[in-house]
N, C-alpha and C. Protein backbone atom coordinates (compact mmCIF):
# COMPACT_ATOMS: atom_id res chain seq x y z
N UNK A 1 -162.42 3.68 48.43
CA UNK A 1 -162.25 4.88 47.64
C UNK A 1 -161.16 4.60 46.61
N UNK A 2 -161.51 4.95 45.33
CA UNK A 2 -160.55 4.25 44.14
C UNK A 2 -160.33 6.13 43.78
N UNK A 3 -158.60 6.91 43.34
CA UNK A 3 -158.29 7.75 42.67
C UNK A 3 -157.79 7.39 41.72
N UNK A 4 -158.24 8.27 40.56
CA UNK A 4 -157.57 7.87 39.18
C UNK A 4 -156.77 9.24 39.05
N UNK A 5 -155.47 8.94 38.16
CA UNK A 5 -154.93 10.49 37.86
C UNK A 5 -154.79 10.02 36.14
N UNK A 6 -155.85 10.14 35.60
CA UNK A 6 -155.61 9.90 33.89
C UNK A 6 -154.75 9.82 33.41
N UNK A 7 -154.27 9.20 32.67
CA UNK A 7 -153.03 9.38 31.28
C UNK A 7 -153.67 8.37 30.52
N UNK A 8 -152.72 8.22 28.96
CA UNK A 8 -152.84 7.33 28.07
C UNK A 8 -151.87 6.70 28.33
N UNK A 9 -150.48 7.09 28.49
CA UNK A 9 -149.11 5.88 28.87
C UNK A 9 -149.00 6.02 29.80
N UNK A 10 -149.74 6.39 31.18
CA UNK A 10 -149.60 6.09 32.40
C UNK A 10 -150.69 6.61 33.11
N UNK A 11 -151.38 6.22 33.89
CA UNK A 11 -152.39 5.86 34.35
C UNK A 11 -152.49 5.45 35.81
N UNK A 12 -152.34 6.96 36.78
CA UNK A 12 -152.27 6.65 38.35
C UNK A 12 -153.35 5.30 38.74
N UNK A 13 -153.32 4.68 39.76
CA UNK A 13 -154.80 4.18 40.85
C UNK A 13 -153.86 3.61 42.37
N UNK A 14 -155.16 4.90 42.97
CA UNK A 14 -154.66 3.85 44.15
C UNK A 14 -155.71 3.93 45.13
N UNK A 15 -156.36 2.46 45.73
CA UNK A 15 -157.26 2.29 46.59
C UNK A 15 -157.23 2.68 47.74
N UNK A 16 -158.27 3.69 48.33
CA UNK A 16 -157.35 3.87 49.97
C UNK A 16 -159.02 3.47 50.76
N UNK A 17 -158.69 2.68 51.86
CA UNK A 17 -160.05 2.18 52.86
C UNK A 17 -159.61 3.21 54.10
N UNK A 18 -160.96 3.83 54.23
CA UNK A 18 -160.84 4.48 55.50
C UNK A 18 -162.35 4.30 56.28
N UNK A 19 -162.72 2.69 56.14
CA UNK A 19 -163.46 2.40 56.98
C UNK A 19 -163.42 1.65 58.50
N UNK A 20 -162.05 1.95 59.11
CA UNK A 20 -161.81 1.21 60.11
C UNK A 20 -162.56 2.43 60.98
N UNK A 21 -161.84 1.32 62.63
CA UNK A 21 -162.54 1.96 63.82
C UNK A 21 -162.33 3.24 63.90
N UNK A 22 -161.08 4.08 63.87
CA UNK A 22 -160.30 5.23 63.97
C UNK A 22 -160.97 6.14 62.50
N UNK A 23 -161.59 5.48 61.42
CA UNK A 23 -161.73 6.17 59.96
C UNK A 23 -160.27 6.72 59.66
N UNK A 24 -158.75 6.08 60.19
CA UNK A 24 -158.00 6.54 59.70
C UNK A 24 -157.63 5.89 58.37
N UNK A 25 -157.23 6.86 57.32
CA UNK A 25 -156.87 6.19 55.93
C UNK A 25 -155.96 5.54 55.90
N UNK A 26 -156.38 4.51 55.16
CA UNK A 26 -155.03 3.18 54.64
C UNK A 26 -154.96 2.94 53.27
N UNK A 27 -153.62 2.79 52.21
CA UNK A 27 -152.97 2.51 51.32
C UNK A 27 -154.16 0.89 50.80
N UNK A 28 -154.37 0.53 50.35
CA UNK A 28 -154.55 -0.84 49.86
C UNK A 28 -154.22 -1.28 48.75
N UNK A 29 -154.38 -0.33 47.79
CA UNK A 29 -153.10 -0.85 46.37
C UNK A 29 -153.09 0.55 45.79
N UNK A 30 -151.81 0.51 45.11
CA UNK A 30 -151.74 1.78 44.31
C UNK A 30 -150.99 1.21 43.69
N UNK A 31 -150.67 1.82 42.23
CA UNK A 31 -149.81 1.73 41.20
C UNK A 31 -149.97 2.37 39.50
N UNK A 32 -149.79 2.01 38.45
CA UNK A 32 -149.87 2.61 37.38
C UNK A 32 -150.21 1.74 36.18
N UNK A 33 -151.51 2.42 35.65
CA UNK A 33 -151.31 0.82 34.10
C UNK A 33 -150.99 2.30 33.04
N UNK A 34 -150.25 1.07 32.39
CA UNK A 34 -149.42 1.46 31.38
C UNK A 34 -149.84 0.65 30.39
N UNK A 35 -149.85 1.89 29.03
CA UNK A 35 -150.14 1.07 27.51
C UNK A 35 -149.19 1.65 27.01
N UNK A 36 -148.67 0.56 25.99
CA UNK A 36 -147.38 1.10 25.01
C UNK A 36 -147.86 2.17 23.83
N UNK A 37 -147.04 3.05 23.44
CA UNK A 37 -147.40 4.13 22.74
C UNK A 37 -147.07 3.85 21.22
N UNK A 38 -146.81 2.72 21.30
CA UNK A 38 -146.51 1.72 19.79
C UNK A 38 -147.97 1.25 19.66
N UNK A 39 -148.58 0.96 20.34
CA UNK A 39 -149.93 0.29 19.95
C UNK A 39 -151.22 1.28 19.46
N UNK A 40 -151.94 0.65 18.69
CA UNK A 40 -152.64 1.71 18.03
C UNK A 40 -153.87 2.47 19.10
N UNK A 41 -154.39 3.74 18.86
CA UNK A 41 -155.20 4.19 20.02
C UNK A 41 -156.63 3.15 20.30
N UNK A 42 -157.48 2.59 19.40
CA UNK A 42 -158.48 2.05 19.92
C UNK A 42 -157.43 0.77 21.12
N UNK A 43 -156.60 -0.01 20.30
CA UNK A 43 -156.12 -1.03 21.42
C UNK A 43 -155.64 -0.57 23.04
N UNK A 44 -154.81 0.22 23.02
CA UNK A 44 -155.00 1.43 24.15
C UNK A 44 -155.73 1.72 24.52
N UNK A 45 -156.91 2.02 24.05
CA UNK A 45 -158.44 2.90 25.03
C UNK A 45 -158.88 1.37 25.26
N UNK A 46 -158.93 0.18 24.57
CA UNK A 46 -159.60 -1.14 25.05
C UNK A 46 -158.71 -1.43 26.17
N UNK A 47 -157.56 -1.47 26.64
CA UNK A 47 -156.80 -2.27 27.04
C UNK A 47 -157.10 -1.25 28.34
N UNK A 48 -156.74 -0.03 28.58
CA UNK A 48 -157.23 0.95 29.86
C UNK A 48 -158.77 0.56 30.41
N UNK A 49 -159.35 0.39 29.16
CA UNK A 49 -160.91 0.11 29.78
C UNK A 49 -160.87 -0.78 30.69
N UNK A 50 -160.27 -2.29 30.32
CA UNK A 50 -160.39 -3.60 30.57
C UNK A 50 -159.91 -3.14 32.14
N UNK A 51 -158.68 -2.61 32.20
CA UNK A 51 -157.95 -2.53 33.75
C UNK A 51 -158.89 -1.92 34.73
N UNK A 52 -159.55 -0.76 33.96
CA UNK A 52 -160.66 0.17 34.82
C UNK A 52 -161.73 -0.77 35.45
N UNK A 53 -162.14 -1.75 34.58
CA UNK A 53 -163.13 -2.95 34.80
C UNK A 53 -163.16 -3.43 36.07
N UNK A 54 -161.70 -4.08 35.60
CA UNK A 54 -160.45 -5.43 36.84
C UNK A 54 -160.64 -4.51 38.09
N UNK A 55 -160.08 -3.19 38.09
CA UNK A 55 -160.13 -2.49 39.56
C UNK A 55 -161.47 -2.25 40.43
N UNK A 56 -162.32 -1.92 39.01
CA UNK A 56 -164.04 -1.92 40.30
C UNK A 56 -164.64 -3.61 40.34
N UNK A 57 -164.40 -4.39 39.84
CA UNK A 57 -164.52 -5.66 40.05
C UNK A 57 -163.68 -6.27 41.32
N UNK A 58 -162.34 -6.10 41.58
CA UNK A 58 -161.67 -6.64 42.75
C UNK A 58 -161.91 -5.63 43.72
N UNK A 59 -162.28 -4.15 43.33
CA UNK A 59 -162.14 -3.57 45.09
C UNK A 59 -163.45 -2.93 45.27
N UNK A 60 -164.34 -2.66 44.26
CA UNK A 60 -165.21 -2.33 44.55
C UNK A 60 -165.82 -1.42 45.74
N UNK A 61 -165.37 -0.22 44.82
CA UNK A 61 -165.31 1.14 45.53
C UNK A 61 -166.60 1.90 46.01
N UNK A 62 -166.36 2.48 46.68
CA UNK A 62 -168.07 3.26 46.85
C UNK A 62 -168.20 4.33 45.98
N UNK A 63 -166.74 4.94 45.77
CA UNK A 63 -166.78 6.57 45.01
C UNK A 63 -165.70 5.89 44.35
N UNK A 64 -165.46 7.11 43.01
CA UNK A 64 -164.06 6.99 42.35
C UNK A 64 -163.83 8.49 42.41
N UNK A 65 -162.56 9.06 42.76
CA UNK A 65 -162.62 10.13 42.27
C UNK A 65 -161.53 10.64 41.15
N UNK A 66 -161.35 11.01 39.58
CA UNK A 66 -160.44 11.56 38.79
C UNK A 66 -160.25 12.71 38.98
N UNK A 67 -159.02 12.69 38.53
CA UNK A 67 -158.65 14.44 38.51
C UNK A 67 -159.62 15.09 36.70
N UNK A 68 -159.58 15.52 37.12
CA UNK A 68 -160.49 16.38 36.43
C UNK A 68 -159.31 17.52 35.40
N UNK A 69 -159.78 17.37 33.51
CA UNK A 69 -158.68 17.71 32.79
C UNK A 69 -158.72 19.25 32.40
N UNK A 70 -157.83 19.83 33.62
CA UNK A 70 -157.83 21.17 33.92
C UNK A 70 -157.30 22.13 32.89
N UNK A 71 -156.11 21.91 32.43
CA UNK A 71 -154.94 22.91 31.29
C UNK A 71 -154.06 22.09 30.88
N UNK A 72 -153.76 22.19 29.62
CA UNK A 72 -153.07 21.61 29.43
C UNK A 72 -151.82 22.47 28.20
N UNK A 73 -150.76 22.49 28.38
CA UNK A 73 -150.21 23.14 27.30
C UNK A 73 -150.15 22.18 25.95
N UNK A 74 -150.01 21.08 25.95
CA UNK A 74 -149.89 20.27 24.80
C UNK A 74 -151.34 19.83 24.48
N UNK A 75 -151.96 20.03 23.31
CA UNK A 75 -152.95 19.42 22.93
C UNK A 75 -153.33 18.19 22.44
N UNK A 76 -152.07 18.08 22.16
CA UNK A 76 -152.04 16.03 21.79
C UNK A 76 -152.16 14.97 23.43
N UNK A 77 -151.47 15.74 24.06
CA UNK A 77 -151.55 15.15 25.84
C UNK A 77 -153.01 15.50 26.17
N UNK A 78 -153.49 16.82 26.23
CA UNK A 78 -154.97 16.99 26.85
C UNK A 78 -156.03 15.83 26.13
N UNK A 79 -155.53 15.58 25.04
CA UNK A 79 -156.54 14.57 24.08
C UNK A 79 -156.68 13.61 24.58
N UNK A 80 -155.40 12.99 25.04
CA UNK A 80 -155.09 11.39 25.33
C UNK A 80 -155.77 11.46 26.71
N UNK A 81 -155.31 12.23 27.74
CA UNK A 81 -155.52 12.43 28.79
C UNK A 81 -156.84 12.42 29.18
N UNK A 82 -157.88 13.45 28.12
CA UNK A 82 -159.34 13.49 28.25
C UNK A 82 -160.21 12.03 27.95
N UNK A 83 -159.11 11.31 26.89
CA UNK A 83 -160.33 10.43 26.90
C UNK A 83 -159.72 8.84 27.87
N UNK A 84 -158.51 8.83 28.45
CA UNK A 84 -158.68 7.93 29.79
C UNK A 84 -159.18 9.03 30.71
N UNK A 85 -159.74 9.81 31.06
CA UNK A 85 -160.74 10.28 32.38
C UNK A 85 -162.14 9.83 31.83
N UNK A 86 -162.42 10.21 30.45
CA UNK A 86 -163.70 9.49 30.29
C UNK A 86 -164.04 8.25 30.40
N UNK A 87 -162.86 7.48 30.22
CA UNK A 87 -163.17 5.70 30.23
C UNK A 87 -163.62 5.85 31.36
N UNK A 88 -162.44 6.42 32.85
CA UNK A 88 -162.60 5.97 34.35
C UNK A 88 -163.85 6.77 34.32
N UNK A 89 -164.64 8.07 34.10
CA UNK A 89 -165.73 8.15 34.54
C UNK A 89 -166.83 7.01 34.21
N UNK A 90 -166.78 6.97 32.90
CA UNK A 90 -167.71 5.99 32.02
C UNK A 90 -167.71 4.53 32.96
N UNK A 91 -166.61 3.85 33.15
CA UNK A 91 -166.89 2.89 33.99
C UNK A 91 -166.93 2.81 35.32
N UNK A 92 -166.76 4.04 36.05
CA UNK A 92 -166.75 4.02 37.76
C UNK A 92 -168.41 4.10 37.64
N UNK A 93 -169.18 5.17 36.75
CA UNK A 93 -170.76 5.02 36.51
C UNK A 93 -171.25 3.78 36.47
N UNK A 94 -170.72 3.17 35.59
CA UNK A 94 -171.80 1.96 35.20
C UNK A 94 -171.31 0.85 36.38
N UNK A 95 -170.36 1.04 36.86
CA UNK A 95 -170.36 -0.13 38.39
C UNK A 95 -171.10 0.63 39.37
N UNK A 96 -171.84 1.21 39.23
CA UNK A 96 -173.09 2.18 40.55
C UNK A 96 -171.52 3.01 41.71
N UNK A 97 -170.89 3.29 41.27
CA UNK A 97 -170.01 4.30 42.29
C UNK A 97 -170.59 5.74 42.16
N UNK A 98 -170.20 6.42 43.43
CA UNK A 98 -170.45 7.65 43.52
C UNK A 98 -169.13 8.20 42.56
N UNK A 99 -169.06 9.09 41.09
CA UNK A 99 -168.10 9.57 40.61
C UNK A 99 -167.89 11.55 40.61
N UNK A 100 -166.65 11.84 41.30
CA UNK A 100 -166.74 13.18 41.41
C UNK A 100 -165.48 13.22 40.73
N UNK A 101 -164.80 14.62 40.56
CA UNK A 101 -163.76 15.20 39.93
C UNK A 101 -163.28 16.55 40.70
N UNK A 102 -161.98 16.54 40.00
CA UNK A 102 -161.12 17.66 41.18
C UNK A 102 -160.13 18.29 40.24
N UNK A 103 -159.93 19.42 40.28
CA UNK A 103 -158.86 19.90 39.74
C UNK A 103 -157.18 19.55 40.69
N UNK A 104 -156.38 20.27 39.64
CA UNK A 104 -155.04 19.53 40.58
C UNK A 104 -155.56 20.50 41.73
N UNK A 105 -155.49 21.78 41.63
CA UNK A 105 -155.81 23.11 42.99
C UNK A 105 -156.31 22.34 44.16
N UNK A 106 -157.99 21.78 43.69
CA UNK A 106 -158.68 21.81 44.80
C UNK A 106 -157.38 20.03 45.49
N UNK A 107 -156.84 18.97 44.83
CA UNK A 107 -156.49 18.09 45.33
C UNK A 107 -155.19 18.97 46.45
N UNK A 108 -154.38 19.22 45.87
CA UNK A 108 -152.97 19.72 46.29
C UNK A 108 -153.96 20.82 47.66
N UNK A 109 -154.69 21.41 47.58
CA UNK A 109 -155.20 22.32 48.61
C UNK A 109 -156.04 21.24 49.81
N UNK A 110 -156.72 20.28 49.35
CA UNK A 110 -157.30 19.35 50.10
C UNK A 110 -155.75 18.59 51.06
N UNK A 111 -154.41 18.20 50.03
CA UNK A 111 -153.92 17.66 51.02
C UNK A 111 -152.57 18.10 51.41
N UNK A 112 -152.14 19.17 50.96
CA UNK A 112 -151.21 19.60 51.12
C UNK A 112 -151.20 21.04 51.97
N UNK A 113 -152.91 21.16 51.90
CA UNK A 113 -152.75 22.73 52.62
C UNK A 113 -152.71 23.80 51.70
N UNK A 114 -152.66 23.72 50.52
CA UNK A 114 -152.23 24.95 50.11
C UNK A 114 -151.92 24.36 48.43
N UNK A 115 -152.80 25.06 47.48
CA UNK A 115 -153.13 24.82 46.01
C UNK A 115 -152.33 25.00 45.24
N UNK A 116 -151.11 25.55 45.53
CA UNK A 116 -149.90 25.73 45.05
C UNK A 116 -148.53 24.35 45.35
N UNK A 117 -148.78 23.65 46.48
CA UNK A 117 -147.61 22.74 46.91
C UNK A 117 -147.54 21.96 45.25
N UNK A 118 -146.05 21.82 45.75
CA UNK A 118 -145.46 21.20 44.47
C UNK A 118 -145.59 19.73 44.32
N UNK A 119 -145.30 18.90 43.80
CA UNK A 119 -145.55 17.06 43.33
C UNK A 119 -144.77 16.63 44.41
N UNK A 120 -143.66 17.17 44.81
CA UNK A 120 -143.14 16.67 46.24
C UNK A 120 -143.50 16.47 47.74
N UNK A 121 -144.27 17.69 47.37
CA UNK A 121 -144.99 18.38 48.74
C UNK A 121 -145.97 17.25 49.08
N UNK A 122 -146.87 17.27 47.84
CA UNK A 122 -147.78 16.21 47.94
C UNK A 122 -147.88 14.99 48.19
N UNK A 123 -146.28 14.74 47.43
CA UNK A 123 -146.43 13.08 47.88
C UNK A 123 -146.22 12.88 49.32
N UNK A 124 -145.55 13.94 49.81
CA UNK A 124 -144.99 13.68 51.28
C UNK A 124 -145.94 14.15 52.12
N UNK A 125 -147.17 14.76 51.98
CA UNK A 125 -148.17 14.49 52.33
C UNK A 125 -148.89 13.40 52.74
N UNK A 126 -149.12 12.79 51.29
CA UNK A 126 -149.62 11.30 50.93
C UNK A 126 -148.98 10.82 51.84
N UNK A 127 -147.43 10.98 51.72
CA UNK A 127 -146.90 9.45 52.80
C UNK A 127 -147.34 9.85 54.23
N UNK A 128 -147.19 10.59 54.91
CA UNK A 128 -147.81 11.09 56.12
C UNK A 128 -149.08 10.56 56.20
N UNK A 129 -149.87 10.76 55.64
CA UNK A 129 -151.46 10.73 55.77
C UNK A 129 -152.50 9.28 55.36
N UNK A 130 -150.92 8.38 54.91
CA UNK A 130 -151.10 7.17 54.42
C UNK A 130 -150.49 5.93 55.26
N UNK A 131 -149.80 6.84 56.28
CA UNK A 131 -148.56 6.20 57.15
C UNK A 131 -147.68 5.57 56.34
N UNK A 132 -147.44 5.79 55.31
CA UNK A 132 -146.18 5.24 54.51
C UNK A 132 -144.73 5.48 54.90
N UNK A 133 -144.08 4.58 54.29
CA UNK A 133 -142.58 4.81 55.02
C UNK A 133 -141.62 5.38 54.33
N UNK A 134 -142.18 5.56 53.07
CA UNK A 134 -141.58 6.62 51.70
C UNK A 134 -142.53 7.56 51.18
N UNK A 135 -142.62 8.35 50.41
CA UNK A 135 -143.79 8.76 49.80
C UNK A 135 -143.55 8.00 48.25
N UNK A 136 -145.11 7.54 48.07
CA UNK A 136 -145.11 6.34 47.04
C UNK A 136 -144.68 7.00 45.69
N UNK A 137 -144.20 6.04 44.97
CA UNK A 137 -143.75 6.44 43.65
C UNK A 137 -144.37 5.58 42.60
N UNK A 138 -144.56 5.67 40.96
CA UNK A 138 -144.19 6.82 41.00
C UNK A 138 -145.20 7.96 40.89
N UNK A 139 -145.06 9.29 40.03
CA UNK A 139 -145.65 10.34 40.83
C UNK A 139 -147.26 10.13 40.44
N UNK A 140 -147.30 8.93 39.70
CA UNK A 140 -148.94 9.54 38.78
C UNK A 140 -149.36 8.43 40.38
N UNK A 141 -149.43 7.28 40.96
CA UNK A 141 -149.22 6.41 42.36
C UNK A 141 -149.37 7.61 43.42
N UNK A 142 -149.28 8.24 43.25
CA UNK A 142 -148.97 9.06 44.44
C UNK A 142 -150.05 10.47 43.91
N UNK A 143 -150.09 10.69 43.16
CA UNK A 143 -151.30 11.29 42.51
C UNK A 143 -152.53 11.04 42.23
N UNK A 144 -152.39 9.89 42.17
CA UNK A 144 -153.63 9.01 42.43
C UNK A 144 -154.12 8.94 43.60
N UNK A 145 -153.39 8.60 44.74
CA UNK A 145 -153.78 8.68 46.07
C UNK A 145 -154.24 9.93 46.70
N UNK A 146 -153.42 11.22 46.19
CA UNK A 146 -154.21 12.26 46.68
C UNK A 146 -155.15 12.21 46.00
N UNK A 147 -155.98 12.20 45.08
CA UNK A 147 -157.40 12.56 45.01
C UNK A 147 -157.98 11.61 45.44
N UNK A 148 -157.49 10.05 46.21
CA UNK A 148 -158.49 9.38 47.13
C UNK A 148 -158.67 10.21 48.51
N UNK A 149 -157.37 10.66 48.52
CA UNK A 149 -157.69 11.79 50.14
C UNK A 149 -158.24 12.93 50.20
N UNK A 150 -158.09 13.53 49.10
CA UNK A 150 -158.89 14.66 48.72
C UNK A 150 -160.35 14.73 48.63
N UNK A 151 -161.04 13.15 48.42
CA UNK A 151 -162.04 13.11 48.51
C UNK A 151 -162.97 12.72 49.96
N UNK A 152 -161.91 12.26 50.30
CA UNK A 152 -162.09 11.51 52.20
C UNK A 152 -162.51 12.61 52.69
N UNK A 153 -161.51 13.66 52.35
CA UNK A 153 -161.63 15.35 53.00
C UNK A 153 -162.40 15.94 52.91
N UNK A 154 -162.69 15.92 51.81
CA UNK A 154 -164.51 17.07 50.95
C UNK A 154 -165.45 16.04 51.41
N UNK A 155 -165.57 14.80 51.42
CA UNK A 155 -166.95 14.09 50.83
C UNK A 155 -167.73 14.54 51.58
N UNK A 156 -167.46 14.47 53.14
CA UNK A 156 -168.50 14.92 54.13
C UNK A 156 -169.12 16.61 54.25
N UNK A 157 -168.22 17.32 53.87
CA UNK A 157 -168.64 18.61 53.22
C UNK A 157 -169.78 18.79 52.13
N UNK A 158 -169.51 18.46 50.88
CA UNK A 158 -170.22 18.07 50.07
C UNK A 158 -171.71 16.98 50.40
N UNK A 159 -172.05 16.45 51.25
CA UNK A 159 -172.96 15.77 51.42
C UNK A 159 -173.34 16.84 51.99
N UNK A 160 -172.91 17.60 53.14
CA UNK A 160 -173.53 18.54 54.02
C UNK A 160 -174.10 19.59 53.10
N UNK A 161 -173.69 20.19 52.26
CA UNK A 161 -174.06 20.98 51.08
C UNK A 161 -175.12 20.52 50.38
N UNK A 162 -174.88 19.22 49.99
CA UNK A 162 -176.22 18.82 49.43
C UNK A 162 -177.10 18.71 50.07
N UNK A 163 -177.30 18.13 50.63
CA UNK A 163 -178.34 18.58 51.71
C UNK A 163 -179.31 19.93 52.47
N UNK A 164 -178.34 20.47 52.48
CA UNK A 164 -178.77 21.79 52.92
C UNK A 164 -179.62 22.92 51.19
N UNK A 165 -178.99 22.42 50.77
CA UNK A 165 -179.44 22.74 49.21
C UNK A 165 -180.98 21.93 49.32
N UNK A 166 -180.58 20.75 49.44
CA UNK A 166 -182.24 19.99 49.25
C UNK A 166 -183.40 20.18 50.17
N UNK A 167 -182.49 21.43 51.23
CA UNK A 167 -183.67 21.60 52.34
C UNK A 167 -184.51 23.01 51.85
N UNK A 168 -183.90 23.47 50.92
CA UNK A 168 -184.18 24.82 51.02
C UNK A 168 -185.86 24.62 50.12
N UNK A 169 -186.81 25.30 50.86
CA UNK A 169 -187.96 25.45 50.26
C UNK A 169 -188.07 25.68 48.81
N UNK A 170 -189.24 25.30 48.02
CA UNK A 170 -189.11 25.40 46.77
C UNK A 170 -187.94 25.48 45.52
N UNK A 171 -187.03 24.57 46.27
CA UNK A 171 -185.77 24.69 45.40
C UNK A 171 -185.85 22.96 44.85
N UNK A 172 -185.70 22.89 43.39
CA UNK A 172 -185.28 21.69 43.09
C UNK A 172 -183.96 21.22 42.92
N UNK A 173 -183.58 19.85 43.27
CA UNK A 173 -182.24 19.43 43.37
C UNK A 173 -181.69 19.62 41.73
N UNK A 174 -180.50 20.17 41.53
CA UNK A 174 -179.93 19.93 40.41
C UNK A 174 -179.58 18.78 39.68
């Protein structure tokens, strides 16, 4: 499971495997790519692409899940922001991953309990739920990871939904 938390100068990911015996979740890399804000935007959107590449090439995820670009008060940030979520959708697609999206609400409510907990709350979540021995830094790393847990949490919900949707007589799948 690969989470992305978008940016243009920073750029959550962090891999979490929760295919062991227990299905308890584990950390496997997390961290942040970063493009300098001196460099012009196509070299930036190439240079994010390339990393998006590198990550479904070495870990090769089943799902990706991004946060999804909810509000934003600055419109120059929602810009930048919207189009690294499109790269990570655009390329979690074309490597055959399952790609979903989350608002911050539904992530922070998936792992914190409650759609309101603050960036602290969460990470210390994360570290709990990651067995970490800090909660990881920095926050976009740790933001990233909740929407890999956020999705651990829903996925099996969401399959159950679909399903039950695809059972229903004369209904076509969306």
């Amino acid at each position: 499971m690969l989470g992305i938390d978008p940016g243009l100068t920073r750029c959550g990911f962090a891999v979490v495997d929760s295919s062991g015996p227990a299905r308890r979740a584990t950390a496997v890399s997390m961290g942040v790519i970063r493009t300098p804000p001196s460099d012009p935007l196509p070299q930036r959107l190439a240079a994010l692409r390339a990393e998006f590449a590198a990550l479904m090439s070495e870990f090769r995820p089943d799902a990706v899940a991004v946060e999804q670009v909810f509000f934003q008060v600055n419109v120059r940030t929602a810009m930048s922001v919207g189009q690294a979520s499109g790269l990570a959708l655009a390329e979690a697609a074309a490597s055959g991953c399952e790609v979903v999206q989350y608002t911050p609400n539904q992530v922070k409510d998936a792992v914190a309990g409650w759609g309101g907990a603050d960036k602290e709350q969460v990470a210390r979540m994360v570290q709990t739920r990651l067995g970490l021995s800090q909660p990881p830094r920095p926050a976009d790393a740790s933001d990233a990871a909740a929407l890999a847990l956020c999705h651990l949490a829903t996925a099996p919900m969401r399959r159950g939904l679909a399903a039950a949707v695809a059972a229903v007589p004369g209904r076509r799948p969306s």
